[in-house]
N, C-alpha and C. Protein backbone atom coordinates (compact mmCIF):
# COMPACT_ATOMS: atom_id res chain seq x y z
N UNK A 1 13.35 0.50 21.98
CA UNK A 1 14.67 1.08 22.15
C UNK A 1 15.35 1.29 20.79
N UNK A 2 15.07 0.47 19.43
CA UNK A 2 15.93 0.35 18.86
C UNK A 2 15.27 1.72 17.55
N UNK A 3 13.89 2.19 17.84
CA UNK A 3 13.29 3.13 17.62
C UNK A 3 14.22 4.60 17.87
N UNK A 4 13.88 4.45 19.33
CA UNK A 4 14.87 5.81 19.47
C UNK A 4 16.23 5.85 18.92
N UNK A 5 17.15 4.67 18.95
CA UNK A 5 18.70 4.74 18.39
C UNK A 5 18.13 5.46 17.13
N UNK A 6 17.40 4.94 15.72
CA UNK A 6 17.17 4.94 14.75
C UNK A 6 17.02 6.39 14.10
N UNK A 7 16.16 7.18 15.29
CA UNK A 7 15.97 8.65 15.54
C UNK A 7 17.07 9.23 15.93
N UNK A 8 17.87 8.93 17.14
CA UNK A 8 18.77 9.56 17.24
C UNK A 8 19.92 9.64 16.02
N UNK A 9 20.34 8.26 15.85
CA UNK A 9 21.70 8.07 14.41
C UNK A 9 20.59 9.24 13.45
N UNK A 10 19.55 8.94 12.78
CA UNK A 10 19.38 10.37 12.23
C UNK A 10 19.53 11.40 12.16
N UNK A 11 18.65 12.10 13.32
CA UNK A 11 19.09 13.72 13.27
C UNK A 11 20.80 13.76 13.55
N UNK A 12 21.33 12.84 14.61
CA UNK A 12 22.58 13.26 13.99
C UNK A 12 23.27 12.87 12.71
N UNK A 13 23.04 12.29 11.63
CA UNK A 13 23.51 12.69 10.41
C UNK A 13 23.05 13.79 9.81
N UNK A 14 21.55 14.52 10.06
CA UNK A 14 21.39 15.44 9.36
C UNK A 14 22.15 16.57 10.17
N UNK A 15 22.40 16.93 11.21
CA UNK A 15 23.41 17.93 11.87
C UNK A 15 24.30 18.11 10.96
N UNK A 16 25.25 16.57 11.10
CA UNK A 16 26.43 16.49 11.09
C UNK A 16 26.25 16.94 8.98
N UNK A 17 25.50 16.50 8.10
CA UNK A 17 26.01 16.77 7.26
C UNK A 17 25.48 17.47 6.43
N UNK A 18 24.29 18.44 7.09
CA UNK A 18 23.37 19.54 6.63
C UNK A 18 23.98 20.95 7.71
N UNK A 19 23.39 20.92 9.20
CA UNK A 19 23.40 21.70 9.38
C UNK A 19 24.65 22.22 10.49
N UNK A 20 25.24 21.81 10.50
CA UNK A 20 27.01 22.13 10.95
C UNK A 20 27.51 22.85 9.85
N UNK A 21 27.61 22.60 8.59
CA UNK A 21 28.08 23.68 7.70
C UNK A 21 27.80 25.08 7.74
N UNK A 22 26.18 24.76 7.49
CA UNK A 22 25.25 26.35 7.15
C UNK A 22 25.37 26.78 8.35
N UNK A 23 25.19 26.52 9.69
CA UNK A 23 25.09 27.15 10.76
C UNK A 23 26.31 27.39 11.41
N UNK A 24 27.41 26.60 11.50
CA UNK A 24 28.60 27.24 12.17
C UNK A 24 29.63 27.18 11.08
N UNK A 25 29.58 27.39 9.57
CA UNK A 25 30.52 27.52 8.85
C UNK A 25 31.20 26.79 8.94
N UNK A 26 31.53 25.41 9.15
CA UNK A 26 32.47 24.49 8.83
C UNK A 26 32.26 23.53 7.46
N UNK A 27 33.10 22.78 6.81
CA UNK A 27 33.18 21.77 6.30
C UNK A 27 32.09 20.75 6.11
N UNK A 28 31.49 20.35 5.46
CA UNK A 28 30.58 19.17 5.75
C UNK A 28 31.17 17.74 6.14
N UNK A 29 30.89 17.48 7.32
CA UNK A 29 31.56 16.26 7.99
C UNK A 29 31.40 15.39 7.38
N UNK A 30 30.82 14.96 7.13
CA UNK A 30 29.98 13.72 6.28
C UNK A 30 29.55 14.00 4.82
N UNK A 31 29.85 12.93 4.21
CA UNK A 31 29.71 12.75 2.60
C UNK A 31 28.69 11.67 2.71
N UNK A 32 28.07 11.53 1.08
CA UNK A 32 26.67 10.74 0.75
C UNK A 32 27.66 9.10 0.40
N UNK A 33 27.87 7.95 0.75
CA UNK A 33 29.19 7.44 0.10
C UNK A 33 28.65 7.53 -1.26
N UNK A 34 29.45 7.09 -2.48
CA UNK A 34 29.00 6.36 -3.53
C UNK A 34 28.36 5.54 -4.04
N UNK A 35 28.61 4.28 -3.52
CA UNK A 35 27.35 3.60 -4.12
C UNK A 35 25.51 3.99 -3.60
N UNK A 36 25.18 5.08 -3.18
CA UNK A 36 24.00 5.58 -3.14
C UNK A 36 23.75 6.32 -3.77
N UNK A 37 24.72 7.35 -4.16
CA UNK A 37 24.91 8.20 -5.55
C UNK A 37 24.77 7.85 -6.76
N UNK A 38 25.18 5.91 -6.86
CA UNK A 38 24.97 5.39 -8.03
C UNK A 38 23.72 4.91 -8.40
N UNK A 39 23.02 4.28 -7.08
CA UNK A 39 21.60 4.11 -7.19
C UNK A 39 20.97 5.19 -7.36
N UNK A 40 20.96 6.22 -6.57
CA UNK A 40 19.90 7.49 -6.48
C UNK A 40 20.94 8.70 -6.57
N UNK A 41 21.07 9.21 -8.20
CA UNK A 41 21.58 9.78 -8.25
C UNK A 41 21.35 11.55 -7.99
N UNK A 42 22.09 12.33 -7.34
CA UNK A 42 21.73 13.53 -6.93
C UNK A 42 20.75 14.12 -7.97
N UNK A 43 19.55 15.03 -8.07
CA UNK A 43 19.16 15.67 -9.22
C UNK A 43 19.36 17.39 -8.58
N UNK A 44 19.40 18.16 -9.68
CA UNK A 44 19.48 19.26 -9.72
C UNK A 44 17.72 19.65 -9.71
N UNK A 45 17.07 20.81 -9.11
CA UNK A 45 15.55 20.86 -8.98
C UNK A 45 14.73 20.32 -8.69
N UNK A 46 13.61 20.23 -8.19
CA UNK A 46 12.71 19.56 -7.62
C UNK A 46 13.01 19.09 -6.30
N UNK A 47 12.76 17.98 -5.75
CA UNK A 47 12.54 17.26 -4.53
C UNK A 47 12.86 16.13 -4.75
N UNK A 48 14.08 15.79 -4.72
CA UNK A 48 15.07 14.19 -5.05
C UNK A 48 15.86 14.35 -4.98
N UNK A 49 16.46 13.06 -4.64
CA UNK A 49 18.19 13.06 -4.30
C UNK A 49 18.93 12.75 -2.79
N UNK A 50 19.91 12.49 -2.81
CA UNK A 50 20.88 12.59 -2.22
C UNK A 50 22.08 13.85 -2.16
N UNK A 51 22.16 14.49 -0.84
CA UNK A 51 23.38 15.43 -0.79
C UNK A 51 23.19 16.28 -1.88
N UNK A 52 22.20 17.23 -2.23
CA UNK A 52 21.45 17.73 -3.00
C UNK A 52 21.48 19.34 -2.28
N UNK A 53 21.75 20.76 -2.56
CA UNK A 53 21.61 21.74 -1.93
C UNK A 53 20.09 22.32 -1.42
N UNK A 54 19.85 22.85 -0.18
CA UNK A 54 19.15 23.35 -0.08
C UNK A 54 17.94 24.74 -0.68
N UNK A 55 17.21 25.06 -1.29
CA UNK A 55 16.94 25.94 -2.78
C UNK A 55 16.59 27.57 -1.09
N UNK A 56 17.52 28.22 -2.18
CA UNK A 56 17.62 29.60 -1.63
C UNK A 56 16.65 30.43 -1.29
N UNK A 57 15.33 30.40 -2.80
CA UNK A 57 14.79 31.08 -3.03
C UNK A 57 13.14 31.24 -2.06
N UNK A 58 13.04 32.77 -1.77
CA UNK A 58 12.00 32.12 -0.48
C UNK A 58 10.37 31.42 -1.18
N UNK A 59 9.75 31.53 -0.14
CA UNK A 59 8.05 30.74 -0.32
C UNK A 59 7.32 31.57 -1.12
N UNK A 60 6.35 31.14 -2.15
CA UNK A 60 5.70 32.05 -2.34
C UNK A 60 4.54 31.95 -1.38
N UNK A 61 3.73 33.31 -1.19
CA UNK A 61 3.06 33.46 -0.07
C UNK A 61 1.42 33.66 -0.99
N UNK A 62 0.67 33.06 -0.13
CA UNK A 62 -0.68 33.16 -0.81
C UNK A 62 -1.27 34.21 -0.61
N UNK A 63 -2.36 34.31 -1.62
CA UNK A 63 -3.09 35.92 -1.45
C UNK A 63 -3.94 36.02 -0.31
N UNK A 64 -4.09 37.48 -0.22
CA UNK A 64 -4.41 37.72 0.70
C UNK A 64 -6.61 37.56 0.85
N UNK A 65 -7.31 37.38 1.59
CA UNK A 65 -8.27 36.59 1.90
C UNK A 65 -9.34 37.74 1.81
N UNK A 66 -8.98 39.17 1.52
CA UNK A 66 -9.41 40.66 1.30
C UNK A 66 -11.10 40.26 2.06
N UNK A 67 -10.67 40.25 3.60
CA UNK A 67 -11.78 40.43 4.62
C UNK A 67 -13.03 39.45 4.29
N UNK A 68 -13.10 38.52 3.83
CA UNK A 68 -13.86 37.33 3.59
C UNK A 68 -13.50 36.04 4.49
N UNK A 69 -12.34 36.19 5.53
CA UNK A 69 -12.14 34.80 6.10
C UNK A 69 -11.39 34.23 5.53
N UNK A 70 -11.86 32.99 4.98
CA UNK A 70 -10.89 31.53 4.61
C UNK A 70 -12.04 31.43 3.44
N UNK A 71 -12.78 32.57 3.16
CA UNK A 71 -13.90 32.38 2.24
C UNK A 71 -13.14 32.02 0.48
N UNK A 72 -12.01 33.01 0.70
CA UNK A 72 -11.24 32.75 -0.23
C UNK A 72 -10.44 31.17 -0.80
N UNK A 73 -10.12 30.05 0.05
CA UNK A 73 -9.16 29.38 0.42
C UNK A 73 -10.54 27.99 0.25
N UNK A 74 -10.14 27.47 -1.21
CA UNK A 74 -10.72 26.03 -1.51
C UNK A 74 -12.28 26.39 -1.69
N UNK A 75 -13.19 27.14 -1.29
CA UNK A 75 -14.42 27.67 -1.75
C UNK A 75 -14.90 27.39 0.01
N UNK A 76 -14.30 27.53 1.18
CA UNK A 76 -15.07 27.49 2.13
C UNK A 76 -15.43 28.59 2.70
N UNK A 77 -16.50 28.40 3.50
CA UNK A 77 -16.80 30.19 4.13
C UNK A 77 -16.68 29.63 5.59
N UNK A 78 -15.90 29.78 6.10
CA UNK A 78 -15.53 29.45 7.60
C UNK A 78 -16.85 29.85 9.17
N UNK A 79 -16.75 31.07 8.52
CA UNK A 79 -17.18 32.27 9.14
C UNK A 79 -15.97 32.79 10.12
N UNK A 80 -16.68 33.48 11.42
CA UNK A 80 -15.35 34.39 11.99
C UNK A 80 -14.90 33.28 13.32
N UNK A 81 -15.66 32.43 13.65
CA UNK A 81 -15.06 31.33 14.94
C UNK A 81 -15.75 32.28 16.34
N UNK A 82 -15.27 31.43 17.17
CA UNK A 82 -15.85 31.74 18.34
C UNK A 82 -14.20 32.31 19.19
N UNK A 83 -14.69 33.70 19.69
CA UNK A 83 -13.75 34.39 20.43
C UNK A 83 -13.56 33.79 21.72
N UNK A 84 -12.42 33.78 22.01
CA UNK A 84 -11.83 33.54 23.53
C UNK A 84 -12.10 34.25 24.50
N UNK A 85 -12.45 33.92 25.68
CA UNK A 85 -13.12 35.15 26.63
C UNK A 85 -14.17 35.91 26.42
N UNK A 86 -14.61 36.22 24.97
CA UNK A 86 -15.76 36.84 25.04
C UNK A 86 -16.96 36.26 25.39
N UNK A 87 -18.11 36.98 25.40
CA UNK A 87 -19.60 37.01 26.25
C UNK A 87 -20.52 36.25 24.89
């Protein structure tokens, strides 16, 4: 039981102080307090932090596999798999 509370109090802090802003334009309800800021202080770039912005910029997307499969992707040659329904 004390599993699920643990899950639940989560996602609702991340609602409440991620995605309630971006998604219905309000205020961010919730702040990071301070003394966690002092231990782990926010960083600008990378993947760290506390109360840290989300990065705008989209994915880069991998190349394309130019009719070889997954032949491209780590040096494997997959081949083509076995079709659904077919004979």
């Amino acid at each position: 039981m004390s599993e699920l509370i643990g899950i639940l109090v989560g996602h609702l802090y991340v609602f409440l102080k991620f995605h309630y802003s971006e998604q219905y334009g309000g205020a961010p309800l919730l702040s990071t307090p301070s003394f966690l800021e002092n231990i782990f202080p926010p960083t600008q770039g990378g993947v760290a932090g506390f109360g840290g912005t989300v990065p705008t910029a989209p994915r880069p997307t991998a190349p394309a596999a130019e009719g070889r499969g997954f032949a491209g992707m780590r040096g494997h040659s997959w081949g083509r798999g076995q079709q659904l329904g077919g004979t």
